[in-house]
Protein backbone atom coordinates (compact mmCIF):
# COMPACT_ATOMS: atom_id res chain seq x y z
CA UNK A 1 -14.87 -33.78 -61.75
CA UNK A 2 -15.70 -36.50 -64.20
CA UNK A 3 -18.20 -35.51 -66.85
CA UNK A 4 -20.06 -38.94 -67.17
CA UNK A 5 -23.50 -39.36 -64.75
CA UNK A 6 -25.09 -41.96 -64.45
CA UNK A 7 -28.40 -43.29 -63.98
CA UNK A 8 -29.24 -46.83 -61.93
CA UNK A 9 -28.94 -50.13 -62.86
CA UNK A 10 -31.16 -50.44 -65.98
CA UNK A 11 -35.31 -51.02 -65.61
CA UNK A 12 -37.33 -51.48 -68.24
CA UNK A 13 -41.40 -51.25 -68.54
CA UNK A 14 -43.69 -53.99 -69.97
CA UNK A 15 -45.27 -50.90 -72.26
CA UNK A 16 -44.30 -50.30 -76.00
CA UNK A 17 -43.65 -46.61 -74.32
CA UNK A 18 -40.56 -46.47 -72.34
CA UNK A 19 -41.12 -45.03 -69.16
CA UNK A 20 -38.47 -42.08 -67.40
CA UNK A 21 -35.83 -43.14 -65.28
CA UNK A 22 -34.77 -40.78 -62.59
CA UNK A 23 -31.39 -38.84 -62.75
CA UNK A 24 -28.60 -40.01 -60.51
CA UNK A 25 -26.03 -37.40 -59.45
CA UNK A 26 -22.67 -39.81 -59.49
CA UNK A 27 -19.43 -38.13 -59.81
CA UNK A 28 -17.48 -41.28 -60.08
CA UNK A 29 -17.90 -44.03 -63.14
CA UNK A 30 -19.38 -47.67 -61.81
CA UNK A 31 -19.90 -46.06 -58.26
CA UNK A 32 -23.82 -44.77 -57.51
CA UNK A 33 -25.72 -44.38 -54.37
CA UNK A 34 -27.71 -47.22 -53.32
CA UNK A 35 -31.12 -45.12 -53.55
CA UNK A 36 -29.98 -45.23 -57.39
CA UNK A 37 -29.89 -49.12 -57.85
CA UNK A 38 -32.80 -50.36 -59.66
CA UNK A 39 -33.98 -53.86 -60.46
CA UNK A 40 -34.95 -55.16 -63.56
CA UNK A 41 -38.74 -56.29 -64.38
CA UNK A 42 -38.16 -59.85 -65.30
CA UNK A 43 -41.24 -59.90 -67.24
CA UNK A 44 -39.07 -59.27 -70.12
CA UNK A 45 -37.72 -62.77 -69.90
CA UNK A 46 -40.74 -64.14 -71.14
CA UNK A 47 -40.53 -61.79 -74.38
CA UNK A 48 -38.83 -63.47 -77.96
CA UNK A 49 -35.34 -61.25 -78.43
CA UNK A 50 -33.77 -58.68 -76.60
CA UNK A 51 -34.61 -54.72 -76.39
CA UNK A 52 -30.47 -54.27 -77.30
CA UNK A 53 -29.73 -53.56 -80.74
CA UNK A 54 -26.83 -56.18 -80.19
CA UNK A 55 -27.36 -59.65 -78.29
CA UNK A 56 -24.02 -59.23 -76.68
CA UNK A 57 -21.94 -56.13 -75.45
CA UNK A 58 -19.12 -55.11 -77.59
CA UNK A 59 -16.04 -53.05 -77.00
CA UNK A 60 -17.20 -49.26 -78.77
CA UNK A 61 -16.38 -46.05 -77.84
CA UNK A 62 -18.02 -43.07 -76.51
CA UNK A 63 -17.26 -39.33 -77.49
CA UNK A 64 -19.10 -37.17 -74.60
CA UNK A 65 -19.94 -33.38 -74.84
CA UNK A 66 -16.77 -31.03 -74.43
CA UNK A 67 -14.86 -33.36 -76.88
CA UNK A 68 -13.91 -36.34 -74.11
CA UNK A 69 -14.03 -39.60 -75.82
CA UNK A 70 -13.62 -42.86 -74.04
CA UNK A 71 -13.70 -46.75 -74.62
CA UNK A 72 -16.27 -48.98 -72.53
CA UNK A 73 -17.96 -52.56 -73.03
CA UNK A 74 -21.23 -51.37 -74.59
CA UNK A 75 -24.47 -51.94 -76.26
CA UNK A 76 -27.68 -49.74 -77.43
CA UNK A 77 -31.02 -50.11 -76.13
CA UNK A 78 -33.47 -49.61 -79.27
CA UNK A 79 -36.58 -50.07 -76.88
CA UNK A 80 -35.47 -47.18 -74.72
CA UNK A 81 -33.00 -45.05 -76.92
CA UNK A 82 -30.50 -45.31 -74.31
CA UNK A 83 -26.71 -46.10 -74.50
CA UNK A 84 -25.73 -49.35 -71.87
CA UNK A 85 -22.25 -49.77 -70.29
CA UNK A 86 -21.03 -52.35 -68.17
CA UNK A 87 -18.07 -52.76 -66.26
CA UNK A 88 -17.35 -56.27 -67.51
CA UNK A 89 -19.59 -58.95 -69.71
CA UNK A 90 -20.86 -60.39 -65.72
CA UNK A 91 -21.99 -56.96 -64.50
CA UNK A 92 -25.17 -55.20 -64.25
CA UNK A 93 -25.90 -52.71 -66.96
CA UNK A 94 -25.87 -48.75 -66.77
CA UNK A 95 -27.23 -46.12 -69.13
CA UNK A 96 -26.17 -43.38 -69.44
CA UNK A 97 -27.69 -39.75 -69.50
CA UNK A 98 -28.33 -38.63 -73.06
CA UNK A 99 -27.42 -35.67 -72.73
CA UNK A 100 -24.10 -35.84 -72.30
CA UNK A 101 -23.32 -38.19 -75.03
CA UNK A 102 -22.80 -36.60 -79.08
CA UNK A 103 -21.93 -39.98 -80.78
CA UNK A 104 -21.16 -43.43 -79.80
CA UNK A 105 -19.36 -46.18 -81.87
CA UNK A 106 -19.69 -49.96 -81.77
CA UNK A 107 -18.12 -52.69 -83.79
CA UNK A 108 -19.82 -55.71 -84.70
CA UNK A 109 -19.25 -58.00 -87.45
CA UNK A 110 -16.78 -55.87 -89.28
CA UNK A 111 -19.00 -52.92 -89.45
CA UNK A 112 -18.72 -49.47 -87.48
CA UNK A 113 -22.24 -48.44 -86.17
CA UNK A 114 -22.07 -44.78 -85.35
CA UNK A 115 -24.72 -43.01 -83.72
CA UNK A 116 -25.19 -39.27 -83.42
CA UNK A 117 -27.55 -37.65 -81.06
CA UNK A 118 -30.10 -35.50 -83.15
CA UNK A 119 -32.92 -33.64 -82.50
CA UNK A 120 -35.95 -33.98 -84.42
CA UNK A 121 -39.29 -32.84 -84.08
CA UNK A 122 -38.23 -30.95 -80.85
CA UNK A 123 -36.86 -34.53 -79.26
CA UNK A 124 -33.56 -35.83 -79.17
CA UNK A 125 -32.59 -39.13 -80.18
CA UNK A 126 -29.81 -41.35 -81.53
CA UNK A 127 -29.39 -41.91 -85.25
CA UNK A 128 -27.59 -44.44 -86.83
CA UNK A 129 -25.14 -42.08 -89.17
CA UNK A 130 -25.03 -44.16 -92.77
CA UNK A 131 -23.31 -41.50 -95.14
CA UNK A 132 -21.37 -38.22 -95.31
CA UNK A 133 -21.67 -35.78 -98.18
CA UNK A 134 -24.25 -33.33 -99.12
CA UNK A 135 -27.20 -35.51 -98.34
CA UNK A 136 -26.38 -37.38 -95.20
CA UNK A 137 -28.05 -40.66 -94.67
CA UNK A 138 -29.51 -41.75 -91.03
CA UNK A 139 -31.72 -44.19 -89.48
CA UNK A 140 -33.37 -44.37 -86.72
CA UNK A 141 -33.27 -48.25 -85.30
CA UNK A 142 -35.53 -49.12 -82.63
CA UNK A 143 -37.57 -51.72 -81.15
CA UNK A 144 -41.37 -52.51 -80.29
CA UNK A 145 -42.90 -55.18 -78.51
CA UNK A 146 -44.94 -57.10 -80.91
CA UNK A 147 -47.56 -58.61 -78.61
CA UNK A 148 -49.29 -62.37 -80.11
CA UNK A 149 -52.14 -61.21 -77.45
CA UNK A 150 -54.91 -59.09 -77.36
CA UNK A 151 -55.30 -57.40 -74.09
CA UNK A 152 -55.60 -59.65 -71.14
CA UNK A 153 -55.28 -62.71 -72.91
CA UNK A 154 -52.71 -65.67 -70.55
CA UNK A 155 -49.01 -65.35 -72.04
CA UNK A 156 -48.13 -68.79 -73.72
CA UNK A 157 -44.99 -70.16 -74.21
CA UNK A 158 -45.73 -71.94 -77.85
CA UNK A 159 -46.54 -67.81 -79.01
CA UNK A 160 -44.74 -65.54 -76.93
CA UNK A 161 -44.66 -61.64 -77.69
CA UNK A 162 -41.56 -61.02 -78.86
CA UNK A 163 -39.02 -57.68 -79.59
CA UNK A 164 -39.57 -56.19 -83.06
CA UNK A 165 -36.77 -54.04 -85.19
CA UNK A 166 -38.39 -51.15 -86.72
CA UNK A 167 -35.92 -48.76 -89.29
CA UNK A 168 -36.73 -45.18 -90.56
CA UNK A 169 -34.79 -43.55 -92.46
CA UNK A 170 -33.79 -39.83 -92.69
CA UNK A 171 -31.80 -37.44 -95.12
CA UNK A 172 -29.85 -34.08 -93.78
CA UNK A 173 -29.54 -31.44 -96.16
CA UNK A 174 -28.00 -28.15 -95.56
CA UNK A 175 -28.62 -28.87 -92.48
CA UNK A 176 -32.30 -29.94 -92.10
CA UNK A 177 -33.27 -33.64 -91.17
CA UNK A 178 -36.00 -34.85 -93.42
CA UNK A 179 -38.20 -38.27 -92.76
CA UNK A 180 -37.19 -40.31 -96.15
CA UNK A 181 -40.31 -42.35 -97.89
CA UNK A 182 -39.01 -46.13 -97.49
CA UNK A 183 -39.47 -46.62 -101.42
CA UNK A 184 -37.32 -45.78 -104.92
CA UNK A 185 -39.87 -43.16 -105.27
CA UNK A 186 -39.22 -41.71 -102.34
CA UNK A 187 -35.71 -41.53 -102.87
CA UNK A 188 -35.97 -40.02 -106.02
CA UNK A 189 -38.21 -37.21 -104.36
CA UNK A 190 -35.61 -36.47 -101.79
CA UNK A 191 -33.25 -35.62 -104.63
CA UNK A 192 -35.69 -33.67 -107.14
CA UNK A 193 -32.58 -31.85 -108.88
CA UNK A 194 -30.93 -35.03 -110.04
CA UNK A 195 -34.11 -37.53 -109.82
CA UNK A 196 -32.98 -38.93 -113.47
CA UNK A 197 -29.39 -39.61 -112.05
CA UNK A 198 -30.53 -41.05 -108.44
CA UNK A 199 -33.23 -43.15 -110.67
CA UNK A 200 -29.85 -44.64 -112.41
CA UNK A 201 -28.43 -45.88 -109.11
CA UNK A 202 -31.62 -47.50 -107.93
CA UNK A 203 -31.92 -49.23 -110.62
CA UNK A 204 -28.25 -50.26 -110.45
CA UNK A 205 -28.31 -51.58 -106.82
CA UNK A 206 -31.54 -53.10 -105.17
CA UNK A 207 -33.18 -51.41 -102.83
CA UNK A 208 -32.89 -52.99 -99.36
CA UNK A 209 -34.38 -50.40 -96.19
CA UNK A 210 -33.51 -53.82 -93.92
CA UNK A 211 -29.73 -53.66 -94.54
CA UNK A 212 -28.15 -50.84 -93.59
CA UNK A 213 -24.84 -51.20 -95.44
CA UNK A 214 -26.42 -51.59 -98.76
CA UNK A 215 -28.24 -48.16 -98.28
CA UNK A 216 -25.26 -46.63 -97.33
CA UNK A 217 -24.09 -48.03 -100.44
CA UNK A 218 -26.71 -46.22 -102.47
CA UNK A 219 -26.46 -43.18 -100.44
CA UNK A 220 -22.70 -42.40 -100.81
CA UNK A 221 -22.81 -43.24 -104.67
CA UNK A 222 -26.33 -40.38 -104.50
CA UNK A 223 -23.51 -38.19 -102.93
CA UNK A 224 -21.31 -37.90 -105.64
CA UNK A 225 -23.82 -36.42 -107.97
């Protein structure tokens, strides 16, 4: 019996919230019931961007609960917190259930992006993993709908709504995942034993909470203290 389930064809909602999307019982990879096949809302055609954290699916791999890893043409859905599959760049997209993924790994542009599924605050999410060490480094991408309209004002093409990135950051320490302040000061608090040493580093390499490999630059040289 395969371990993978998956859910239909991928919906989304015009809400910032996403909505739930019922649980398909498929024992077989790319092969659902019909009652499981869901449209998408093509209202999401008129938004700026896309909901993906990546405009195009890339080869990554995913290691499932019980230790069974796997390669698959992927992408991650920031608006949704949801991990997409296809079975080739023309197919529909699936997600898959989150609870039977720990990590997934996609390659673009040189750079591993490994997520980890955490929970935090009693909900379960994926984490973009940035550092190892004593203080691990994560952030948690996702995506909003910025909306150019107040409420039930006409859409218009010159000023669309449009998909915006959002990052927070987080530091695990013996164990416990911690919301990080997005400024130097609040990396310095995170690190209150070697604040003079961590101030150093800051000052060394600039700050940037937008790119992710310069504060995983900062983060493993923090982790050598």
């Amino acid at each position: 019996m395969k371990l993978i389930t998956f859910i239909g064809i991928l919906f989304y909602s015009v809400h910032v919230q996403a909505q739930g999307v019922p649980e398909i019982p498929s024992q077989v990879p790319f092969s659902v019931s019909s009652n499981a096949v869901k449209s998408f809302d093509q209202r999401f055609e008129k938004i700026r961007g896309t909901p993906t954290l990546f405009d195009n699916y890339q080869e990554g791999k995913i290691r499932f609960t019980k230790e069974q890893e796997r390669v698959m043409l992927m992408n991650y859905d920031a608006f949704n917190d949801q991990v997409l599959i296809k079975r080739d760049t023309g197919a529909a997209p699936f997600a898959i259930r989150k609870d039977v993924i720990e990590r997934f790994v996609i390659t673009q542009a040189g750079h591993d992006y490994e997520f980890e599924r955490l929970t935090h605050n009693q909900k379960d999410g994926y984490f973009l993993k940035l550092s190892d060490g004593k203080a691990m480094l994560y952030c948690k991408v996702s995506k909003i709908i910025h909306r150019s309209k107040s409420d039930g004002a006409h859409y218009s093409e010159a000023s669309p709504d449009e998909f915006l990135i959002l990052n927070q950051y987080y530091v695990k320490q013996n164990g416990v995942l911690q919301e990080l302040q997005k400024s130097k000061k609040g990396i310095e608090n995170a690190f209150p034993d070697n604040k003079t040493e961590v101030s150093g580093i800051l000052k060394k390499h600039k700050v940037n909470f937008n790119d992710y490999w310069k504060m995983a630059l900062i983060f493993e040289e923090i982790g050598k203290l």
